[in-house]
C-alpha atoms as a PDB file:
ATOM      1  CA  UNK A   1       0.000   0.000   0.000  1.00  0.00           C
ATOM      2  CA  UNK A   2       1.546   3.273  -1.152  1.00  0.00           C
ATOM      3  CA  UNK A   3       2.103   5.750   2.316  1.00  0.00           C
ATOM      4  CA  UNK A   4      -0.050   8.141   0.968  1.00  0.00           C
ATOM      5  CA  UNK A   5      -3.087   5.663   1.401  1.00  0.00           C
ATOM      6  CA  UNK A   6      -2.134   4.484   4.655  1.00  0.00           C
ATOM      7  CA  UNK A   7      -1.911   7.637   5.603  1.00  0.00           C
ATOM      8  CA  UNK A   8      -5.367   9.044   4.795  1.00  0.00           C
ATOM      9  CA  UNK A   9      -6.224   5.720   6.470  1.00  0.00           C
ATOM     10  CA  UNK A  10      -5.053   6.303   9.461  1.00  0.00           C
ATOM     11  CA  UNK A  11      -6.618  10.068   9.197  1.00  0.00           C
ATOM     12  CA  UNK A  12      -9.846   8.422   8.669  1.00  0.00           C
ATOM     13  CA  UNK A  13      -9.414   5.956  11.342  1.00  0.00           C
ATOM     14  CA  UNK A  14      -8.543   8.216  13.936  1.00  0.00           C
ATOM     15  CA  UNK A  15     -11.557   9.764  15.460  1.00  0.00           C
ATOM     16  CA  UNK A  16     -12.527   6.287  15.731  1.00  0.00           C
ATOM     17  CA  UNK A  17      -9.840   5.770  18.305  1.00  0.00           C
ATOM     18  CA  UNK A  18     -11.009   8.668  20.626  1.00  0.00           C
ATOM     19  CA  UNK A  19     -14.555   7.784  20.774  1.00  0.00           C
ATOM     20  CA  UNK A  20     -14.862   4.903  23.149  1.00  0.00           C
ATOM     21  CA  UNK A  21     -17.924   3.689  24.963  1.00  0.00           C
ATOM     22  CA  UNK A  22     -17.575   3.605  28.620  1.00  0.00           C
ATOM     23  CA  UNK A  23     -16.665   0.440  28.632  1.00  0.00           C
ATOM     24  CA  UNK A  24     -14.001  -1.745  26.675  1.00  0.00           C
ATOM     25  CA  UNK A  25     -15.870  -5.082  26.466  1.00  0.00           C
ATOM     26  CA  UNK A  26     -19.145  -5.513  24.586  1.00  0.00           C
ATOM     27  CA  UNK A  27     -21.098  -7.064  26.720  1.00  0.00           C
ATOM     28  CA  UNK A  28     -22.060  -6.014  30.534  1.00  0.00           C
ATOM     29  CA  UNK A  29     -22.858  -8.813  32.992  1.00  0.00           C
ATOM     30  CA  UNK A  30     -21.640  -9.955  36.441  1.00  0.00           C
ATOM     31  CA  UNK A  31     -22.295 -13.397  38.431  1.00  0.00           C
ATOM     32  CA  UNK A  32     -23.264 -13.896  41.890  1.00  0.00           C
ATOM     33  CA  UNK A  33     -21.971 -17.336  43.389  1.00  0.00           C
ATOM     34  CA  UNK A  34     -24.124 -18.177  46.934  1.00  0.00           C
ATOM     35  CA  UNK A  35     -22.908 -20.987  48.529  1.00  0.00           C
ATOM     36  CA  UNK A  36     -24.641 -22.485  51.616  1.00  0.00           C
ATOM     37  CA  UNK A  37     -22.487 -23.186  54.457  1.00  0.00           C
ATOM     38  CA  UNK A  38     -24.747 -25.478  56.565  1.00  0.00           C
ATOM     39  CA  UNK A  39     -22.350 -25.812  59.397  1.00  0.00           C
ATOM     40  CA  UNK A  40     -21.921 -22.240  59.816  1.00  0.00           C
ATOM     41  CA  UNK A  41     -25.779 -21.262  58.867  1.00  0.00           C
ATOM     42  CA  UNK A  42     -24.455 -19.148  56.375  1.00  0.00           C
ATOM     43  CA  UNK A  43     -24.619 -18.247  52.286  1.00  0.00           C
ATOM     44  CA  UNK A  44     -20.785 -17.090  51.127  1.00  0.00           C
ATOM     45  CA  UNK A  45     -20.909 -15.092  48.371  1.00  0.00           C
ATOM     46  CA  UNK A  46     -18.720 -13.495  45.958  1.00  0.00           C
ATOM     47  CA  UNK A  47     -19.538 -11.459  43.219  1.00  0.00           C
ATOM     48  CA  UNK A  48     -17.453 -10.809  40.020  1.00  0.00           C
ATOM     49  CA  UNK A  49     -17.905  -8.006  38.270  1.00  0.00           C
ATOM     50  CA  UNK A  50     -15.450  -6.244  34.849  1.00  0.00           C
ATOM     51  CA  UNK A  51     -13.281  -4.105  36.772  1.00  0.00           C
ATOM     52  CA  UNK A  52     -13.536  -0.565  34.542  1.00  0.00           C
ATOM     53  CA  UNK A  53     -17.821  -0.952  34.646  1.00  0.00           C
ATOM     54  CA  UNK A  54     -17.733  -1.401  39.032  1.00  0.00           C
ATOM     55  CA  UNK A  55     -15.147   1.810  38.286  1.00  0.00           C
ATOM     56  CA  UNK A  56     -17.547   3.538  36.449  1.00  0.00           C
ATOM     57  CA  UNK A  57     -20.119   2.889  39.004  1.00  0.00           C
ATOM     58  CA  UNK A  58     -18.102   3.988  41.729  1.00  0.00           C
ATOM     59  CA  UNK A  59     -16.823   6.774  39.988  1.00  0.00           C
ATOM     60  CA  UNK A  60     -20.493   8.115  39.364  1.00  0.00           C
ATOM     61  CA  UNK A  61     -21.511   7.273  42.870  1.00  0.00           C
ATOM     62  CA  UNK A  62     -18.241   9.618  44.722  1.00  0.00           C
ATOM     63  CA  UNK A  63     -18.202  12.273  41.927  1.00  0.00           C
ATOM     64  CA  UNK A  64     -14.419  11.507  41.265  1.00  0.00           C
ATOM     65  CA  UNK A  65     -12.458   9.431  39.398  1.00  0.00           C
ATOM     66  CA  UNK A  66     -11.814   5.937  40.756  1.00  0.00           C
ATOM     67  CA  UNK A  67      -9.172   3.421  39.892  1.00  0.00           C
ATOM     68  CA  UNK A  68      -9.173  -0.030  41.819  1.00  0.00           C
ATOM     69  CA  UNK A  69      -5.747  -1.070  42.297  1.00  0.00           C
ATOM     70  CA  UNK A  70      -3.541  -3.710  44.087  1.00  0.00           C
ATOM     71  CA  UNK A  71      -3.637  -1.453  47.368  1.00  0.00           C
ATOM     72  CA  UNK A  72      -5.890   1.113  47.220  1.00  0.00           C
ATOM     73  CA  UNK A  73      -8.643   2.174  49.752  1.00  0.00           C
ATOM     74  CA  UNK A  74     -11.984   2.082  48.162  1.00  0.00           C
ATOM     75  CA  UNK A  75     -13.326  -0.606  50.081  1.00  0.00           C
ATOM     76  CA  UNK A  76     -15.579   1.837  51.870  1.00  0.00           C
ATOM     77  CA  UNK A  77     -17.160   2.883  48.121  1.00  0.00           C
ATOM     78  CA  UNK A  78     -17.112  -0.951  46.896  1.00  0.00           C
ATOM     79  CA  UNK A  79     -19.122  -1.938  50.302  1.00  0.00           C
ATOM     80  CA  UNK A  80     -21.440   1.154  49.738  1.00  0.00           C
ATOM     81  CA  UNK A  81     -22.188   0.279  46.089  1.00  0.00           C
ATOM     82  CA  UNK A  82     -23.233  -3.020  46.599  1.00  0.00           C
ATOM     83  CA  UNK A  83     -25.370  -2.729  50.049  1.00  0.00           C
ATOM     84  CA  UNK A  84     -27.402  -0.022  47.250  1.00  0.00           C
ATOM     85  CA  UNK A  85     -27.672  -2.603  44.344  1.00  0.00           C
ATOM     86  CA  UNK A  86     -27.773  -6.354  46.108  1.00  0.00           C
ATOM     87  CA  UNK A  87     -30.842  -7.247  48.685  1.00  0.00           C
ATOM     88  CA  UNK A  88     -31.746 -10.218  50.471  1.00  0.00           C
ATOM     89  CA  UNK A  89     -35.213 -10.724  52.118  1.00  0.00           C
ATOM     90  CA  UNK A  90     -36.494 -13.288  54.272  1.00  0.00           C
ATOM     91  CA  UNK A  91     -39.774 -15.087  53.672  1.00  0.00           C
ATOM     92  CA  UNK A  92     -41.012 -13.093  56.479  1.00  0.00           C
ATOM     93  CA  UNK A  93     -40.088 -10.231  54.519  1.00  0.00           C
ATOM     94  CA  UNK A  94     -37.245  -8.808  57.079  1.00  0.00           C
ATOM     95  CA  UNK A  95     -34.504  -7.466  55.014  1.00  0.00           C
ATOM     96  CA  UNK A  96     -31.392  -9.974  55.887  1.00  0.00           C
ATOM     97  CA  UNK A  97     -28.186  -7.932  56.782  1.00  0.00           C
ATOM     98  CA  UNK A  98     -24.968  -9.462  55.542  1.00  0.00           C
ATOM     99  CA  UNK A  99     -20.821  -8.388  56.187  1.00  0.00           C
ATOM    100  CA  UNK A 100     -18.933  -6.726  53.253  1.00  0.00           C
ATOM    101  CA  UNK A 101     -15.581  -9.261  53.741  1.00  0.00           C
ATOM    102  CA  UNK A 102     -13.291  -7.513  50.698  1.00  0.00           C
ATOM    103  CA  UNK A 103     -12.831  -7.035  47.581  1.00  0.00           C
ATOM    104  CA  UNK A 104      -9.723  -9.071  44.996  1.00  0.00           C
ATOM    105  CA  UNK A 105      -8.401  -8.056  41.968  1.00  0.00           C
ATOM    106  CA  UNK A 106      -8.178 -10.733  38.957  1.00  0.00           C
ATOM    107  CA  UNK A 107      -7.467  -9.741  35.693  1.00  0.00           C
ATOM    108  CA  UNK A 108     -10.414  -7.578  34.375  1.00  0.00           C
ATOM    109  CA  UNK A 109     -12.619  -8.314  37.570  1.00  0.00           C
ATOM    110  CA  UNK A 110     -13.048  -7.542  40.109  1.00  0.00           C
ATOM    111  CA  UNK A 111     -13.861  -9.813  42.753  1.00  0.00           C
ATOM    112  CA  UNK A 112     -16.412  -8.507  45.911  1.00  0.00           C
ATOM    113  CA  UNK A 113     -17.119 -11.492  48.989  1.00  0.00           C
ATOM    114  CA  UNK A 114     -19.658 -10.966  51.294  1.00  0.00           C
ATOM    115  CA  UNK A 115     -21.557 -13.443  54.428  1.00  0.00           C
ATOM    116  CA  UNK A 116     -25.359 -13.850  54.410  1.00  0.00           C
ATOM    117  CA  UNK A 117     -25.992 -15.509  58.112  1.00  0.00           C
ATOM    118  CA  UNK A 118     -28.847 -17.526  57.170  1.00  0.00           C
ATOM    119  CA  UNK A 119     -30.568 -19.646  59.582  1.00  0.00           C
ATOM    120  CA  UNK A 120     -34.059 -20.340  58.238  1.00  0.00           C
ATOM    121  CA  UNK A 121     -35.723 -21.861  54.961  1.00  0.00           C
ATOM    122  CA  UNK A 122     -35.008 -20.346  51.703  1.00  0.00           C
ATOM    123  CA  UNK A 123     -37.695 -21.059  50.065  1.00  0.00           C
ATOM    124  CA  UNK A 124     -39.588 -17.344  49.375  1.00  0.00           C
ATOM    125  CA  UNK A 125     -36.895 -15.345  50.190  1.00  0.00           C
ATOM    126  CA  UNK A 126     -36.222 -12.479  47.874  1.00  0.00           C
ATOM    127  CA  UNK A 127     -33.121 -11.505  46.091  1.00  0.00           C
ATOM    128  CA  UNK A 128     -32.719  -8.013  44.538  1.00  0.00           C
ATOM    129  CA  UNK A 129     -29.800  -7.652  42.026  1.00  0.00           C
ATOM    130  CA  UNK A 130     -29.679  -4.713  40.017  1.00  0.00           C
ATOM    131  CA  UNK A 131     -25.595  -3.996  40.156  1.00  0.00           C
ATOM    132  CA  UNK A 132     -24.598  -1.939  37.861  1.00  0.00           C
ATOM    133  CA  UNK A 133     -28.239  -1.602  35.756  1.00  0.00           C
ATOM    134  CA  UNK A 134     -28.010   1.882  36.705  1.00  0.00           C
ATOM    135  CA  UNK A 135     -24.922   2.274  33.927  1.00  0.00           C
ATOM    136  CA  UNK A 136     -25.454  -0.163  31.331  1.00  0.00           C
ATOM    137  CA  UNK A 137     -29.280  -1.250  29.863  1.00  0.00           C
ATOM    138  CA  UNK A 138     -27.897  -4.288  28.573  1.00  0.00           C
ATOM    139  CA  UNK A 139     -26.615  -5.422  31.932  1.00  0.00           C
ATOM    140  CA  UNK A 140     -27.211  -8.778  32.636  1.00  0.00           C
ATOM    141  CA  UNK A 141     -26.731 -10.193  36.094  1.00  0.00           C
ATOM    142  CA  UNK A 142     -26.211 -13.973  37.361  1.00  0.00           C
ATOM    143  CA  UNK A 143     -26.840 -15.072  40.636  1.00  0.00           C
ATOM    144  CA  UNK A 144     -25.884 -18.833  41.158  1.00  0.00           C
ATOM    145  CA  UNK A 145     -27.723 -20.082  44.588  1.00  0.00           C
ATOM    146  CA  UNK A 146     -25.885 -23.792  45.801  1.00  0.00           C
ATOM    147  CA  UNK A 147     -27.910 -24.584  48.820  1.00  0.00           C
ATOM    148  CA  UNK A 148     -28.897 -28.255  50.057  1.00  0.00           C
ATOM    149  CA  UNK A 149     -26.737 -30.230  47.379  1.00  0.00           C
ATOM    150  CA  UNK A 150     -28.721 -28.554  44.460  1.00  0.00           C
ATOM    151  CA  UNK A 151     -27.793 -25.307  42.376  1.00  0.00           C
ATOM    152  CA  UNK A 152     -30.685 -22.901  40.402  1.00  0.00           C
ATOM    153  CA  UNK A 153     -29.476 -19.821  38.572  1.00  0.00           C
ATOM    154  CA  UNK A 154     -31.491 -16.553  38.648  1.00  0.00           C
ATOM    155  CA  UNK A 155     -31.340 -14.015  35.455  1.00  0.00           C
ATOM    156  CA  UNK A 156     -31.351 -10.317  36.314  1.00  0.00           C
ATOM    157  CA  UNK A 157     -31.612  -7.597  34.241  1.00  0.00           C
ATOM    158  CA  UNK A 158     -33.703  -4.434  33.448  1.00  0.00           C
ATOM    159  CA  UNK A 159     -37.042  -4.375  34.437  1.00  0.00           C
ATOM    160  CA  UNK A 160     -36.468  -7.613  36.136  1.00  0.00           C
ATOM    161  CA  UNK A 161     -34.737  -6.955  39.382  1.00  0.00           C
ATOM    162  CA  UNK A 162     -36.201  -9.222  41.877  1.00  0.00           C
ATOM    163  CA  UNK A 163     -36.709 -12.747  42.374  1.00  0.00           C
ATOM    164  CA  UNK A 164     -38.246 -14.778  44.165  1.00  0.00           C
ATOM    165  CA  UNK A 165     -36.075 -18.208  45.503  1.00  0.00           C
ATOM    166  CA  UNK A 166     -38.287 -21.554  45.453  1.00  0.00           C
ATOM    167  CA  UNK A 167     -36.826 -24.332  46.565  1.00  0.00           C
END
């Protein structure tokens, strides 16, 4: 190719290069693993989540640019962020409080681990899951429940934020 071509090319291509969405991948979705700990009456939890969408989030939430790193010390803004966009509710319809454990970086996630003490039947308990809906309408959001030897999978998404566990 003659440099003159490449060169009008590269003219053409470069407005492309400045106009990226928010995010870099093209598609926007997170999963929720709950795992029941019988002996400790308790659901673990971690949820994983693209690293530059929960900064995007965050970033809207504090009014200031945040970057997750190795050591920084946004736990307090992770822990926020979530208790706003993940619910549990008892059958009895008590709102079940759970502990923010951390946060771990791995490769483009970001990984967020919480407790759920949990010490009565699952069945009709709510789950509310609308991380990150707030940025993205295509968001679609996983949550994996393991509880009693068997596993169900619950699809969030917009307009579709709350579900109902049966068991």
């Amino acid at each position: 190719m003659p440099k003159h071509r490449l060169f009008f090319l590269l003219l053409l291509l470069l407005p492309l290069a400045g106009s990226r969405p928010l995010s870099r991948h093209d598609f926007h979705t997170s999963v929720t693993q709950m795992q029941y700990n019988a002996t400790g009456k308790t659901f673990e939890i971690s949820v994983r989540l693209f690293t530059d969408d929960l900064e995007a989030a965050l970033s809207r939430q504090s009014g200031q640019k945040i970057k997750l790193g190795g050591k920084d010390s946004h736990d307090a803004l992770v822990e926020q962020y979530i208790r706003k966009h993940l619910a549990f509710t008892s059958p009895r319809k008590q709102l079940k409080p759970y502990q923010y454990v951390g946060k771990e970086p791995e490769a483009e996630a970001t990984w967020v681990y919480l407790e759920l003490p949990y010490n009565e039947p699952i069945s009709g308990s709510l789950i509310r899951q609308d991380v990150l809906l707030d940025l993205f309408d295509d968001q679609v959001n996983l949550v994996n429940v393991s509880y009693q030897s068997e596993r169900k999978t619950y699809l969030f998404k917009k307009n579709q934020t709350v579900h109902e566990i049966s068991w």
